[in-house]
C-alpha atoms as a PDB file:
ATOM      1  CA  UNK A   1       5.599  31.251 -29.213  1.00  0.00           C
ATOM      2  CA  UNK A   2       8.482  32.181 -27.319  1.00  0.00           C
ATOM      3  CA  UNK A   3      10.872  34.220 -28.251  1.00  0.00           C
ATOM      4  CA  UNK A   4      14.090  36.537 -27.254  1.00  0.00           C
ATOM      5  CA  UNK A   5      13.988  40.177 -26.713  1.00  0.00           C
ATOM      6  CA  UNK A   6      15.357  42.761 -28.529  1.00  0.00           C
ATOM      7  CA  UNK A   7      18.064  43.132 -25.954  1.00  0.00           C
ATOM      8  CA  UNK A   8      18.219  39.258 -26.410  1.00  0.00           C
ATOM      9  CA  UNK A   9      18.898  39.552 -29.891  1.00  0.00           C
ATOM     10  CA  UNK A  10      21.414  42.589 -29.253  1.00  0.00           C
ATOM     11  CA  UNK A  11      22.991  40.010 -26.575  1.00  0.00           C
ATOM     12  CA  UNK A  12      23.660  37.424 -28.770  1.00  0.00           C
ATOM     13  CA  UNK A  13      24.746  39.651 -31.790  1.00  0.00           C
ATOM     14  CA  UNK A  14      27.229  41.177 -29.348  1.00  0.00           C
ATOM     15  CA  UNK A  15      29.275  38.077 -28.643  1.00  0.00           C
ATOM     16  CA  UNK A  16      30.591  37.272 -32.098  1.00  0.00           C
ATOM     17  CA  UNK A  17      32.150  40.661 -32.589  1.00  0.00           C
ATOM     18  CA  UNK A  18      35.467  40.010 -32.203  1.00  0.00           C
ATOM     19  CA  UNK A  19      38.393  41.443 -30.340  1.00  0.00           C
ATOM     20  CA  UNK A  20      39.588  44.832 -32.436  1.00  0.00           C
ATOM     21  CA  UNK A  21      37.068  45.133 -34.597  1.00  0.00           C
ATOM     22  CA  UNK A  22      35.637  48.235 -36.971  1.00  0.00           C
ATOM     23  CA  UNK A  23      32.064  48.068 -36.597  1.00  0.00           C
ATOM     24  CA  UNK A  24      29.165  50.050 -37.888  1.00  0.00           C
ATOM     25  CA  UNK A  25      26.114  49.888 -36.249  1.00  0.00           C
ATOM     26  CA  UNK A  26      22.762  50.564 -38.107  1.00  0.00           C
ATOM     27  CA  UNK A  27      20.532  53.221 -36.514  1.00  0.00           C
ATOM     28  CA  UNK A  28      18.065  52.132 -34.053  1.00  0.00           C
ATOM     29  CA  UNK A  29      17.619  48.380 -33.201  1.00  0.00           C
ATOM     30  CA  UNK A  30      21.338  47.616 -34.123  1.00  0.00           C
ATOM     31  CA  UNK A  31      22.938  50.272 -32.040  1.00  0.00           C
ATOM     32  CA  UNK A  32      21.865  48.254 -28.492  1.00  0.00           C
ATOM     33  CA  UNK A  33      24.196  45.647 -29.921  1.00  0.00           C
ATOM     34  CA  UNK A  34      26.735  47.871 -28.307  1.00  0.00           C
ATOM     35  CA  UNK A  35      25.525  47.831 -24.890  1.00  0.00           C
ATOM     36  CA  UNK A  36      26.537  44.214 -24.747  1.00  0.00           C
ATOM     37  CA  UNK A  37      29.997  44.373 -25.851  1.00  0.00           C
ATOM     38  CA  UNK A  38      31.581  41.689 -24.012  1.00  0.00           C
ATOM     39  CA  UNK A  39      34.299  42.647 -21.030  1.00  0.00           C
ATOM     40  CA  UNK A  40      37.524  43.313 -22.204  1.00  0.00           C
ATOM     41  CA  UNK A  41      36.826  43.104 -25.519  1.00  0.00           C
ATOM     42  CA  UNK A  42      38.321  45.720 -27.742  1.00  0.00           C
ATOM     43  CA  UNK A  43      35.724  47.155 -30.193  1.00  0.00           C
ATOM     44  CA  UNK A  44      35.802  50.544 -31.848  1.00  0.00           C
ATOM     45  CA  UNK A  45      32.335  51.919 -33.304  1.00  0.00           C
ATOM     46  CA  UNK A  46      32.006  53.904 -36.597  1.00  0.00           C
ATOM     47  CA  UNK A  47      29.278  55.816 -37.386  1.00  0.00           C
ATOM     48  CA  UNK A  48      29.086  57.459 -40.967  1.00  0.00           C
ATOM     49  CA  UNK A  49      28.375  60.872 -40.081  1.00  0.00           C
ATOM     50  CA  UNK A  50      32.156  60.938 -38.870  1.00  0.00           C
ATOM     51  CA  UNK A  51      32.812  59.546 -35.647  1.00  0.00           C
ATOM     52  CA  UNK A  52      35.563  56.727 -34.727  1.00  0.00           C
ATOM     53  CA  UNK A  53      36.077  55.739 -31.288  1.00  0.00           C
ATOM     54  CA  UNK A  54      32.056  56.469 -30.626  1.00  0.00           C
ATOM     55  CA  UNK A  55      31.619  55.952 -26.856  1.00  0.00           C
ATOM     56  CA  UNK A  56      28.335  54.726 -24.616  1.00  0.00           C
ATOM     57  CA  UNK A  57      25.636  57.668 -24.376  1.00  0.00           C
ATOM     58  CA  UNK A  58      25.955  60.315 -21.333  1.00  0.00           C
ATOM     59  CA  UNK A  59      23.810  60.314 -18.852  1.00  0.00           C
ATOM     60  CA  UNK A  60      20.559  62.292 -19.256  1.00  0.00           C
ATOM     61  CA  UNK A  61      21.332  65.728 -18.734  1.00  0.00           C
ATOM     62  CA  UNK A  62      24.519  65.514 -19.613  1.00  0.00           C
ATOM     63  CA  UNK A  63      24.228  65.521 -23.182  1.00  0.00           C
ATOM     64  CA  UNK A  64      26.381  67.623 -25.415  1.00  0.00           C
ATOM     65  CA  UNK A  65      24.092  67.838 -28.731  1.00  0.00           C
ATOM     66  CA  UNK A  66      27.255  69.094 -31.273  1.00  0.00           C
ATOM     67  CA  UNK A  67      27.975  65.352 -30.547  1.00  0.00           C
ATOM     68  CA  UNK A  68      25.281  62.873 -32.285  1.00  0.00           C
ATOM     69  CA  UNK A  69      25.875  59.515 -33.871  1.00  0.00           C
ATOM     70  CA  UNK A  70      24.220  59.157 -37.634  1.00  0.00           C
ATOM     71  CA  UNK A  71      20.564  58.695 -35.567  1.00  0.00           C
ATOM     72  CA  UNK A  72      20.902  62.051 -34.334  1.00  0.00           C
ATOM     73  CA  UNK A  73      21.241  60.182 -30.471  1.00  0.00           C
ATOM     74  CA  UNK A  74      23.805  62.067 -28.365  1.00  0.00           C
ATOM     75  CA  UNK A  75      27.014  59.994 -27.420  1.00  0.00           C
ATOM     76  CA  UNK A  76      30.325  60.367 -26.390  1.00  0.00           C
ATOM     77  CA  UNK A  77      33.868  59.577 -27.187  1.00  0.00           C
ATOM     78  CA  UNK A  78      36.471  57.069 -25.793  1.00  0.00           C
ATOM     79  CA  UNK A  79      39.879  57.850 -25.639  1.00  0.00           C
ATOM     80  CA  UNK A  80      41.942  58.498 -29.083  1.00  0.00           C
ATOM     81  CA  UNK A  81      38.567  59.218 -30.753  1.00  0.00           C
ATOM     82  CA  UNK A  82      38.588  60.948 -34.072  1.00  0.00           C
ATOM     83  CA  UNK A  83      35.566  63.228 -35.480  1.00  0.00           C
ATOM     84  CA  UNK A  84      36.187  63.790 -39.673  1.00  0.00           C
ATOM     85  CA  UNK A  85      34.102  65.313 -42.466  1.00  0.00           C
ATOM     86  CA  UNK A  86      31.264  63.021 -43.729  1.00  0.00           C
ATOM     87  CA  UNK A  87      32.868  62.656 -47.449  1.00  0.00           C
ATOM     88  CA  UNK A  88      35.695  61.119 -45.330  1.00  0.00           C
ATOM     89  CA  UNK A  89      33.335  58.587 -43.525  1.00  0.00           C
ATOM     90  CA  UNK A  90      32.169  57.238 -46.323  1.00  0.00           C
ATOM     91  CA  UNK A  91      35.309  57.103 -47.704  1.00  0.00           C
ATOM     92  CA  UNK A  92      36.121  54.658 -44.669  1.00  0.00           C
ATOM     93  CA  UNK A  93      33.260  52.096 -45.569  1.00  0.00           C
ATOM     94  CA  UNK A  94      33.840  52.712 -49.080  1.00  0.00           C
ATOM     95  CA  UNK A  95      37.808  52.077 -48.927  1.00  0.00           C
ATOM     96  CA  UNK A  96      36.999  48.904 -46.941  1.00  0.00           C
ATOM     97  CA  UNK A  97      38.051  49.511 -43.836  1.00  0.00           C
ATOM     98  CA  UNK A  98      34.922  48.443 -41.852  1.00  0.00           C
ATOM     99  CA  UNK A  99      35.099  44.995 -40.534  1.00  0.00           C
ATOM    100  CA  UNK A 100      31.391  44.456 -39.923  1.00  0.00           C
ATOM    101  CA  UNK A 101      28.113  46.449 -40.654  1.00  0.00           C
ATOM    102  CA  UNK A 102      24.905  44.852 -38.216  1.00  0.00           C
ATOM    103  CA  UNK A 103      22.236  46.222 -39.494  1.00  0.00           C
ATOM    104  CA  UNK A 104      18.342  45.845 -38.739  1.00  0.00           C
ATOM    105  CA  UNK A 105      15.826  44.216 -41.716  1.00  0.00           C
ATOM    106  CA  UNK A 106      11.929  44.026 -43.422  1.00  0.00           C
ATOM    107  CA  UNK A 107      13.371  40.748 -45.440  1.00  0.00           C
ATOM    108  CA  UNK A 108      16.577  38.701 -45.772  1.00  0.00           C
ATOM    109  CA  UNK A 109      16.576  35.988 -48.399  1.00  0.00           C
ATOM    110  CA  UNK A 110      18.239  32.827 -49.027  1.00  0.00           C
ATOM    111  CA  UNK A 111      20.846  34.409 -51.134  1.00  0.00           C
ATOM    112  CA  UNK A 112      21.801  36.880 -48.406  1.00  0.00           C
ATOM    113  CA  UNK A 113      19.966  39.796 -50.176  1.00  0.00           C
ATOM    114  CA  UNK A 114      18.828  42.364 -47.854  1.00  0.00           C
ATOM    115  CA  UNK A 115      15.734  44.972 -47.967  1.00  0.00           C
ATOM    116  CA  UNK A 116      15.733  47.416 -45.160  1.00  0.00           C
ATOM    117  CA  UNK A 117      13.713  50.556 -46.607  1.00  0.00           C
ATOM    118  CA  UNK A 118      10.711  50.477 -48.646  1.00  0.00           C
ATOM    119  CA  UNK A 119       8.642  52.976 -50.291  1.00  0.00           C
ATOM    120  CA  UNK A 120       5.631  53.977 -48.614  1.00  0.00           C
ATOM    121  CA  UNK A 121       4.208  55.826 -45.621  1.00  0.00           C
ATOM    122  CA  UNK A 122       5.248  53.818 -42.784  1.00  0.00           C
ATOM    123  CA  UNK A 123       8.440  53.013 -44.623  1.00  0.00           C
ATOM    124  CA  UNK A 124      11.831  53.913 -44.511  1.00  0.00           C
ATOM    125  CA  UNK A 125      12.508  57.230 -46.887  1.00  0.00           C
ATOM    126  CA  UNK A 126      15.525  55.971 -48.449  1.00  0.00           C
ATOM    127  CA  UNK A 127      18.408  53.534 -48.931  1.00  0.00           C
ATOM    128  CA  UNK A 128      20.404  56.027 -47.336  1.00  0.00           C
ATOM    129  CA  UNK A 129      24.002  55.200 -46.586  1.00  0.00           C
ATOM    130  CA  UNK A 130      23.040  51.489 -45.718  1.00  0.00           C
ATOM    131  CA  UNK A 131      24.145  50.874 -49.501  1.00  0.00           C
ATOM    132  CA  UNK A 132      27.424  51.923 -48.794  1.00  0.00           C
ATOM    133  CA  UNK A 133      27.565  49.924 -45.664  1.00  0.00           C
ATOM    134  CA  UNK A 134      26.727  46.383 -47.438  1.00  0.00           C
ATOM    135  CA  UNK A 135      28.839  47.153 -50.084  1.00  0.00           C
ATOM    136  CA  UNK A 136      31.856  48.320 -48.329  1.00  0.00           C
ATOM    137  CA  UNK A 137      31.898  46.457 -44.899  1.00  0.00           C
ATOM    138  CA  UNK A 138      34.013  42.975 -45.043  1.00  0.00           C
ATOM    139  CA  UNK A 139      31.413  41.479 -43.434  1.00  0.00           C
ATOM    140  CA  UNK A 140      27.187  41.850 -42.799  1.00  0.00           C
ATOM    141  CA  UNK A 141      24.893  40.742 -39.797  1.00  0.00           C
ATOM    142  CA  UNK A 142      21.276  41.451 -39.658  1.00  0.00           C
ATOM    143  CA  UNK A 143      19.500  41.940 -36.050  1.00  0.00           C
ATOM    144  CA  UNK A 144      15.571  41.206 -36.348  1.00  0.00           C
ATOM    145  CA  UNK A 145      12.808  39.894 -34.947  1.00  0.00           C
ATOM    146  CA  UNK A 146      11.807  36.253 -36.874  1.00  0.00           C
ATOM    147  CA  UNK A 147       8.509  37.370 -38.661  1.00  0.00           C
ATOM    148  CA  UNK A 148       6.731  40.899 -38.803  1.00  0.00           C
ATOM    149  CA  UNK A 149       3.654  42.441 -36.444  1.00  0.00           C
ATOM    150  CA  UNK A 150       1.668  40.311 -38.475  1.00  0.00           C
ATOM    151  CA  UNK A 151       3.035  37.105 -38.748  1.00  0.00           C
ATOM    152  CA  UNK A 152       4.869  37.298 -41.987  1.00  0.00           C
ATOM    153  CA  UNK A 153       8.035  35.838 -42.451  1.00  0.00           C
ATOM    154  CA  UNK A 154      11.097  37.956 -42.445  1.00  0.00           C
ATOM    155  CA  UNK A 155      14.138  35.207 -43.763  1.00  0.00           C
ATOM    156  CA  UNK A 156      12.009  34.592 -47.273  1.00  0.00           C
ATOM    157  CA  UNK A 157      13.352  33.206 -50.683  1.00  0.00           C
ATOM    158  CA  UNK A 158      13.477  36.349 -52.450  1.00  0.00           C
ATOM    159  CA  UNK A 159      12.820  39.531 -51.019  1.00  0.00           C
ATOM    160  CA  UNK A 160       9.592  41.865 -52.289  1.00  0.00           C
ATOM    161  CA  UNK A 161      10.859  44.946 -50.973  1.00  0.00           C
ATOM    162  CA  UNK A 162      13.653  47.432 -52.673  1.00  0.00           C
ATOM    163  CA  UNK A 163      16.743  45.784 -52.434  1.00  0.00           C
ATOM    164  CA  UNK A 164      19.641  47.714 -50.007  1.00  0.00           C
ATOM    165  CA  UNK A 165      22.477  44.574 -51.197  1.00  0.00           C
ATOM    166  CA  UNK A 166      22.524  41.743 -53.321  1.00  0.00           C
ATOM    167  CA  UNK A 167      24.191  38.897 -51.494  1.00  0.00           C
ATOM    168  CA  UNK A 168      25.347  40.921 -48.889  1.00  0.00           C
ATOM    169  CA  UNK A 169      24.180  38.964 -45.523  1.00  0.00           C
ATOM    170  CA  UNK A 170      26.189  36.629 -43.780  1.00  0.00           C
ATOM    171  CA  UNK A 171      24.440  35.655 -40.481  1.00  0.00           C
ATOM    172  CA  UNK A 172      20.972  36.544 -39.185  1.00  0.00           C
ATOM    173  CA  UNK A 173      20.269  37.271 -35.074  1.00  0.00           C
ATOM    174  CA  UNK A 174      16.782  36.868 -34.908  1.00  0.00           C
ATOM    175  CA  UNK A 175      14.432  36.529 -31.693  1.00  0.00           C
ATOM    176  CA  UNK A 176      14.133  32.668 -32.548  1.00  0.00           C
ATOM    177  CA  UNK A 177      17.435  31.479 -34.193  1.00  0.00           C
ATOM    178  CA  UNK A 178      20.971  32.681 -35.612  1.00  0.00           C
ATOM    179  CA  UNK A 179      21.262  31.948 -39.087  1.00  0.00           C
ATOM    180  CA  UNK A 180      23.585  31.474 -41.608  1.00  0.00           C
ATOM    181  CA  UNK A 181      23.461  32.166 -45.535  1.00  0.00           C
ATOM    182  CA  UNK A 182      26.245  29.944 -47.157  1.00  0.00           C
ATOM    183  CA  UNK A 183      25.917  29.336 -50.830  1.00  0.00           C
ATOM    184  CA  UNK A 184      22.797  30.734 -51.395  1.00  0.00           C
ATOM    185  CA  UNK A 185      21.128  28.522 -48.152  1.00  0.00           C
ATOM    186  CA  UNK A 186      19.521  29.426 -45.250  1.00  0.00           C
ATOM    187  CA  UNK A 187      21.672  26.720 -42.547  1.00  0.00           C
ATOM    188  CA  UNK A 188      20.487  26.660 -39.001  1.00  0.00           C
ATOM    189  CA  UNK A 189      23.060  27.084 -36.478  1.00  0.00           C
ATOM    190  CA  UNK A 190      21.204  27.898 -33.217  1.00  0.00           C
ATOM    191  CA  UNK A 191      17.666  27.641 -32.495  1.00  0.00           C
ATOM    192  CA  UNK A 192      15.832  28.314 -29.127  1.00  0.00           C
ATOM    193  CA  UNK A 193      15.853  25.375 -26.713  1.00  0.00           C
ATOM    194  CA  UNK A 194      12.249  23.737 -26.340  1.00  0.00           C
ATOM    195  CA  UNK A 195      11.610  24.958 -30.619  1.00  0.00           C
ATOM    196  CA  UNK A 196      10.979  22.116 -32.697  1.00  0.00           C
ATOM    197  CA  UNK A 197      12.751  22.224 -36.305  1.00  0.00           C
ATOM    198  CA  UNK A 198       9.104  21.908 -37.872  1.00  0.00           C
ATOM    199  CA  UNK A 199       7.766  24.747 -35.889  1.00  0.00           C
ATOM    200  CA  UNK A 200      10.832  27.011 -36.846  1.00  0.00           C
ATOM    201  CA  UNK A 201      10.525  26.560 -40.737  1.00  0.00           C
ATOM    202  CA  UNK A 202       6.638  26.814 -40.107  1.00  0.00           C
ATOM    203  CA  UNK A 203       7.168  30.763 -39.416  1.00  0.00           C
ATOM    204  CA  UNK A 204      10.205  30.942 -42.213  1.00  0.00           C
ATOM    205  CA  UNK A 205       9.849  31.977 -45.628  1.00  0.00           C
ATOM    206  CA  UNK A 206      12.063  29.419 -47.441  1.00  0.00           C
ATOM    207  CA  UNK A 207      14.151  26.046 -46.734  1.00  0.00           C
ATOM    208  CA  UNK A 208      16.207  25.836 -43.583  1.00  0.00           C
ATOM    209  CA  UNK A 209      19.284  23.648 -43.818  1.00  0.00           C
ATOM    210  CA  UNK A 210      21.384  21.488 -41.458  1.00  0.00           C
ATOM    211  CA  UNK A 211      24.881  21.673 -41.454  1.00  0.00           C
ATOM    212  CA  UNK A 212      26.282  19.926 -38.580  1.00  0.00           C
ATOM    213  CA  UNK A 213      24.913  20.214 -34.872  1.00  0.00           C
ATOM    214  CA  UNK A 214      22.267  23.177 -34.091  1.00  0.00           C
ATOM    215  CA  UNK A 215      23.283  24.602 -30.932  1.00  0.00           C
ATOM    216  CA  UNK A 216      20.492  26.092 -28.237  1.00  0.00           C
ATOM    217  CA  UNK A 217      20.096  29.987 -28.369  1.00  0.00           C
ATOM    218  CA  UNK A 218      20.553  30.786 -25.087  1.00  0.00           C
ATOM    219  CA  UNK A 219      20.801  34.411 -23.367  1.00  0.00           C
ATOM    220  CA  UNK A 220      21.434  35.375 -19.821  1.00  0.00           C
END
């Protein structure tokens, strides 16, 4: 089946963050979302070990490692940057003050609960300070591919992993559709050209709804 990149994904994500936004970015796949920040397009990037006004990363070599983002990724900072105790960070999210979260995913269900650790080996450690982030961020996107390595789907009716939120989620970038969860539905709002409705809800884990036209998901 074919299906969008990550940088698709990131791409798509990218264009519905709005002029003068707060945004966190989760670490990992949702950081590229900020490589894609449209052109004159005001955005200013938080990241909860105490950076506002987080810049692009430097250019190899030119890293300055006193100056990480919460992935431990050297980056810089724009102009009027601030750098803050991590109490204070989380005081930010807490108090707020974070217009949108984007954040990667195992699971998303119907009812906009997320899981994005689980216990095991292979698995994400902790909650960490994601449960801040759904919590205290006005609004919640998830960035993910449509089903796991091995087939699974992702966007299920109730999740089976720990929980990070409970009806947290608002819209869904994934590398076949953008996705919506609106009174405890799953509604289709783009879907990639060529992708036929039945083989979309084929590879997702509960009931995709229609709720006026469904747009084509197309990248450059």
């Amino acid at each position: 089946m074919e299906k969008l990149t990550s940088a698709g994904i990131a791409w798509r994500a990218a264009q519905d963050i709005p002029d003068g936004a707060y945004v966190n970015l989760g670490i990992g796949f949702p950081e590229m979302v900020a490589q894609f920040q449209p052109a004159g397009r005001h955005v200013t990037y938080h990241s909860e070990n105490g950076i506002l006004g987080m810049g692009p990363a430097p250019e190899e070599g030119a890293e300055d490692w006193d100056l990480i983002n919460a992935g431990k990724k050297a980056v810089t900072l724009n102009p009027g940057a601030a750098i803050f105790h991590h109490a204070d960070s989380f005081a930010m999210v807490r108090g707020g003050h974070i217009d949108l979260a984007v954040l990667g995913a195992y699971e998303v269900a119907e009812t906009g609960d997320l899981a994005n650790w689980r216990i095991g080996h292979s698995g994400t450690p902790a909650v960490g300070g994601a449960m801040d982030m759904v919590t205290g961020a006005k609004r919640v996107a998830v960035v993910t591919e449509h089903v796991t390595r091995a087939g699974a789907p992702k966007l299920v009716e109730r999740c089976t992993n720990p929980l990070t939120g409970v009806g947290c989620v608002s819209r869904i970038y994934t590398s076949l559709a953008v996705v919506d969860v609106v009174e405890g539905r799953f509604v289709l709002r783009e879907k990639l050209p060529g992708l036929s409705m039945e083989a979309l809800q084929a590879v997702t884990g509960a009931r995709l709804h229609l709720d006026g036209p469904v747009l084509d998901l197309v990248v450059p």
